[in-house]
Protein backbone atom coordinates (compact mmCIF):
# COMPACT_ATOMS: atom_id res chain seq x y z
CA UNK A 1 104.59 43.97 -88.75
CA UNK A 2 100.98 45.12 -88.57
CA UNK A 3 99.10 45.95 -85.66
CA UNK A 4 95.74 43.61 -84.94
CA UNK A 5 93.59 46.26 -86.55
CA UNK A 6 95.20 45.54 -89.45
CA UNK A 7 94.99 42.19 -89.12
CA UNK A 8 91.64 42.38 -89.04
CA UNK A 9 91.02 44.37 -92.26
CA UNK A 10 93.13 41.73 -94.14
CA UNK A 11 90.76 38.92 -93.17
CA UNK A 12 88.07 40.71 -94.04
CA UNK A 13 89.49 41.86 -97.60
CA UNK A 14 90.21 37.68 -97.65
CA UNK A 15 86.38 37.43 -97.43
CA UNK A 16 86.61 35.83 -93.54
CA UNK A 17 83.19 37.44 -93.00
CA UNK A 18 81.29 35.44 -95.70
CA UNK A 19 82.60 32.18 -94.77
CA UNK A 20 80.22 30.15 -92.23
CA UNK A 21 81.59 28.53 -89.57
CA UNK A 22 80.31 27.16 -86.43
CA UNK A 23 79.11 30.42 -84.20
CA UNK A 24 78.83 32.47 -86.99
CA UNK A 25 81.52 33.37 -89.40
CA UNK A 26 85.57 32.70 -89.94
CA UNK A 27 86.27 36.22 -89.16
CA UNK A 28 84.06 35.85 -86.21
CA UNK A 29 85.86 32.92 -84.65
CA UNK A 30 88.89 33.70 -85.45
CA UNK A 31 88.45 37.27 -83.63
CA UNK A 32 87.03 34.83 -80.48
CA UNK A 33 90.30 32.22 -80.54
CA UNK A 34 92.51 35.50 -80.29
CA UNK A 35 90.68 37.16 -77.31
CA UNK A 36 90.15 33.94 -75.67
CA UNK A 37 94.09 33.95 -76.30
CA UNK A 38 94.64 37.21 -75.10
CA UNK A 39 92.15 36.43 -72.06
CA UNK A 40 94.12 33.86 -70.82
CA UNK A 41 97.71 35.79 -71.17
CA UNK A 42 98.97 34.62 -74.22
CA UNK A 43 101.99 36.50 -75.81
CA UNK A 44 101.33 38.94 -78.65
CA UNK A 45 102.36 36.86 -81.16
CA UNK A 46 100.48 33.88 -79.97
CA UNK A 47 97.31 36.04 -79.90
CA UNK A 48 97.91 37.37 -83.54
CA UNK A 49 98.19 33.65 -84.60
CA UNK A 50 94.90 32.55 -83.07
CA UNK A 51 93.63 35.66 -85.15
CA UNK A 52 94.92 34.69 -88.23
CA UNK A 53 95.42 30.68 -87.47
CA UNK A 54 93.51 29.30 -90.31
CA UNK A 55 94.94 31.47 -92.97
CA UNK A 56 96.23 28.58 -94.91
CA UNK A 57 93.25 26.46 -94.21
CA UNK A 58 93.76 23.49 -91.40
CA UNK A 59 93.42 19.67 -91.26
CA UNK A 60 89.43 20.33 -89.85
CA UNK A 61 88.25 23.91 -92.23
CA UNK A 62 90.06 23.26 -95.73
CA UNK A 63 89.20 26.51 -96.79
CA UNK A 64 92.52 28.83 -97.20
CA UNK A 65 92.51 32.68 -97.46
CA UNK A 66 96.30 32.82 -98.77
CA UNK A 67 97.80 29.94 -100.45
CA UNK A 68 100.36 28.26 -98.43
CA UNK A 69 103.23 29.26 -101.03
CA UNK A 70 102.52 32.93 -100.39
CA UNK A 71 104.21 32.62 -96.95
CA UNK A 72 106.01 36.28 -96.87
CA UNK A 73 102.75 37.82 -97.25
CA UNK A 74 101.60 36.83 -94.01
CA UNK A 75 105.01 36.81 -92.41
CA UNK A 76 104.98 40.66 -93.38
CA UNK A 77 101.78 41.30 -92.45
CA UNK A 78 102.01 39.66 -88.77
CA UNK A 79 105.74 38.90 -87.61
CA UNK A 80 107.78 35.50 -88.49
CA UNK A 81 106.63 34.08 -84.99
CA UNK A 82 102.77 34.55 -85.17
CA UNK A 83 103.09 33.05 -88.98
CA UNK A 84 105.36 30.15 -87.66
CA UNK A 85 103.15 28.97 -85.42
CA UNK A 86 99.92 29.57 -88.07
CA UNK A 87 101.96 27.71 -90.92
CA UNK A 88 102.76 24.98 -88.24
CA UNK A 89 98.82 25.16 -86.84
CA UNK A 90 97.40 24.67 -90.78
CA UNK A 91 99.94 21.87 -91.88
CA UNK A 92 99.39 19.44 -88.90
CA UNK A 93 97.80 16.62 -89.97
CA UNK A 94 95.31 16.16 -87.14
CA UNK A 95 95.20 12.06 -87.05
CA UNK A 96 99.13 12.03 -87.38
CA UNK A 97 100.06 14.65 -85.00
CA UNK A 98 98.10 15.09 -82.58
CA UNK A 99 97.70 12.09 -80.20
CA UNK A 100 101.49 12.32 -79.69
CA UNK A 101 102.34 15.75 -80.21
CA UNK A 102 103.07 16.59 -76.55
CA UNK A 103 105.28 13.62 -75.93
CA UNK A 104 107.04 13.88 -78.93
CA UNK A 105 106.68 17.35 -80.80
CA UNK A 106 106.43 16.28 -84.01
CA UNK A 107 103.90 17.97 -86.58
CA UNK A 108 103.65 15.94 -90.11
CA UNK A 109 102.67 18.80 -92.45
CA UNK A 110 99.88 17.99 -94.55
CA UNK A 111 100.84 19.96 -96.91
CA UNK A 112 104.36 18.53 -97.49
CA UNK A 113 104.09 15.02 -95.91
CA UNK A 114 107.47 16.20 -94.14
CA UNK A 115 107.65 15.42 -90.45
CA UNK A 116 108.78 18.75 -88.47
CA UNK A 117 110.13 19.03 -84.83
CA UNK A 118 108.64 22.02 -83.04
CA UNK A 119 111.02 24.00 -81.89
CA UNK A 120 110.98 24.03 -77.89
CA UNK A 121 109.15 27.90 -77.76
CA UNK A 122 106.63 26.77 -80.07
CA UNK A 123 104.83 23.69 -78.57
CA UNK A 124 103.08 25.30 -75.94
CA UNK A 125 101.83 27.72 -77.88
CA UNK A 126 100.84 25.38 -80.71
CA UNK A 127 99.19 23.14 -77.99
CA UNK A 128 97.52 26.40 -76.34
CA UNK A 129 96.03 27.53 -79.99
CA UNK A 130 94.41 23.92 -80.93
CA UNK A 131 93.22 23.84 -77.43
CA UNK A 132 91.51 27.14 -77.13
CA UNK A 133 90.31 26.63 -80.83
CA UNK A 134 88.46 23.40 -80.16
CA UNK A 135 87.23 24.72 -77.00
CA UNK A 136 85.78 27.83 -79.28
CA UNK A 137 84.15 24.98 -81.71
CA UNK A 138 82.57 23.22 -78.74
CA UNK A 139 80.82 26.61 -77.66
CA UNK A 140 79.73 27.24 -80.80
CA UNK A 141 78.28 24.20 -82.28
CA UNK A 142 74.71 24.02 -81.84
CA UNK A 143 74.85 19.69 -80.61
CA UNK A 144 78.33 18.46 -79.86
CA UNK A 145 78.62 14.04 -79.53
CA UNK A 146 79.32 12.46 -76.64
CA UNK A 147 82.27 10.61 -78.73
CA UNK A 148 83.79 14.12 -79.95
CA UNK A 149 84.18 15.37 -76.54
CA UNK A 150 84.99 12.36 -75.26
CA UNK A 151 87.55 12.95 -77.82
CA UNK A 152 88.75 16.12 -76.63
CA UNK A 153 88.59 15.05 -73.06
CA UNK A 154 91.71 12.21 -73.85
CA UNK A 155 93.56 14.46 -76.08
CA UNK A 156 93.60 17.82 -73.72
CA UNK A 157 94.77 15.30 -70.82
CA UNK A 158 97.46 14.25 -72.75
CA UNK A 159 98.66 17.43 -74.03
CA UNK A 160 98.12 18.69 -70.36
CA UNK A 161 102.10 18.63 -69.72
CA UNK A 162 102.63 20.87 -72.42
CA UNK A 163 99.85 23.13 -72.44
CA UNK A 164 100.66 26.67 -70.27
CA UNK A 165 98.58 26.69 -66.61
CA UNK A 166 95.92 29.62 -68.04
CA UNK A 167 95.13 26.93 -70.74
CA UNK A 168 94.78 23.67 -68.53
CA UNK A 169 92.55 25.93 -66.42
CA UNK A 170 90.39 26.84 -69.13
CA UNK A 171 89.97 23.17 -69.69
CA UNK A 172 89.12 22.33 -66.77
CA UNK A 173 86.50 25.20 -66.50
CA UNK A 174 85.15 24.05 -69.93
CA UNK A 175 85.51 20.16 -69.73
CA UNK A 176 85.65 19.43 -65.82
CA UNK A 177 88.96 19.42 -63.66
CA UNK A 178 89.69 15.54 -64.23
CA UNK A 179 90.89 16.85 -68.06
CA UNK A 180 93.49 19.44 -67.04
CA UNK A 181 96.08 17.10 -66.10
């Protein structure tokens, strides 16, 4: 397993600096979703997940710097855990998963149309990442809707129970306590 250094010089050989994305680059906000991480007392391999999260593109940014088949690469590169949780991160089909994912832990990959249970250790810190990366999105876009975060709002207070305290506190500092559950 690499260290985050070297993390970092593999998305930038992947070209994560020349792809736009809201508050700058990819490199650039992925680098923010894995301090933010680290910030709020994430475990190491959660934090090296939010650094390398959309690796395999996602649901929202279908742009992939290692095809999905190429697994082992990343798995060597930043530990089974950390590329766990970024396969399961990149597979979830938002519309599907989401609005029920902390009641009933269930990702349907995208990429597979499979339906996946997350294992017990992994839903928090699935929950935690999509949190802390939409919340990273919001501070970055130049005009957000009132329907988008109204968006957000519902789906953070229903992935409250599952969401770690550092995160629901973030929410609430971001979104107003009524959305941290």
């Amino acid at each position: 397993m690499s260290t985050d250094v070297d993390v970092r010089a593999w998305l930038r050989d992947r070209g994560a600096e020349t792809i736009e994305h809201p508050g700058g680059t990819l490199y650039a906000h992925l680098c923010r979703v894995r301090d933010r991480l680290a910030e709020l007392g994430q475990e190491p391999a959660v934090q090296t997940a939010g650094l390398a999260h959309a690796v395999y593109g996602t649901d929202g940014f279908d742009v992939a710097l290692l095809d999905r088949t190429d697994r082992d690469a990343l798995r060597d590169l930043v530990g089974a855990d950390a590329e766990a949780l970024v396969y399961l991160y990149g597979a979830c089909d938002r519309k599907r998963s989401w609005p029920r994912l902390a009641t009933t832990g269930t990702v349907h990959d995208r990429f597979t149309g499979e339906t996946t249970t997350v294992r017990g250790d992994q839903l928090t810190p699935l929950i935690d990442l999509s949190i802390v990366n939409e919340l990273d999105v919001l501070d970055h876009l130049p005009r957000v809707s009132d329907r988008h975060v109204a968006y957000l709002r519902g789906l953070f207070a229903a992935w409250a129970p599952a969401a770690s305290a550092a995160v629901r506190g973030e929410v609430a500092r971001v979104l107003g306590p009524e959305v941290s559950g």
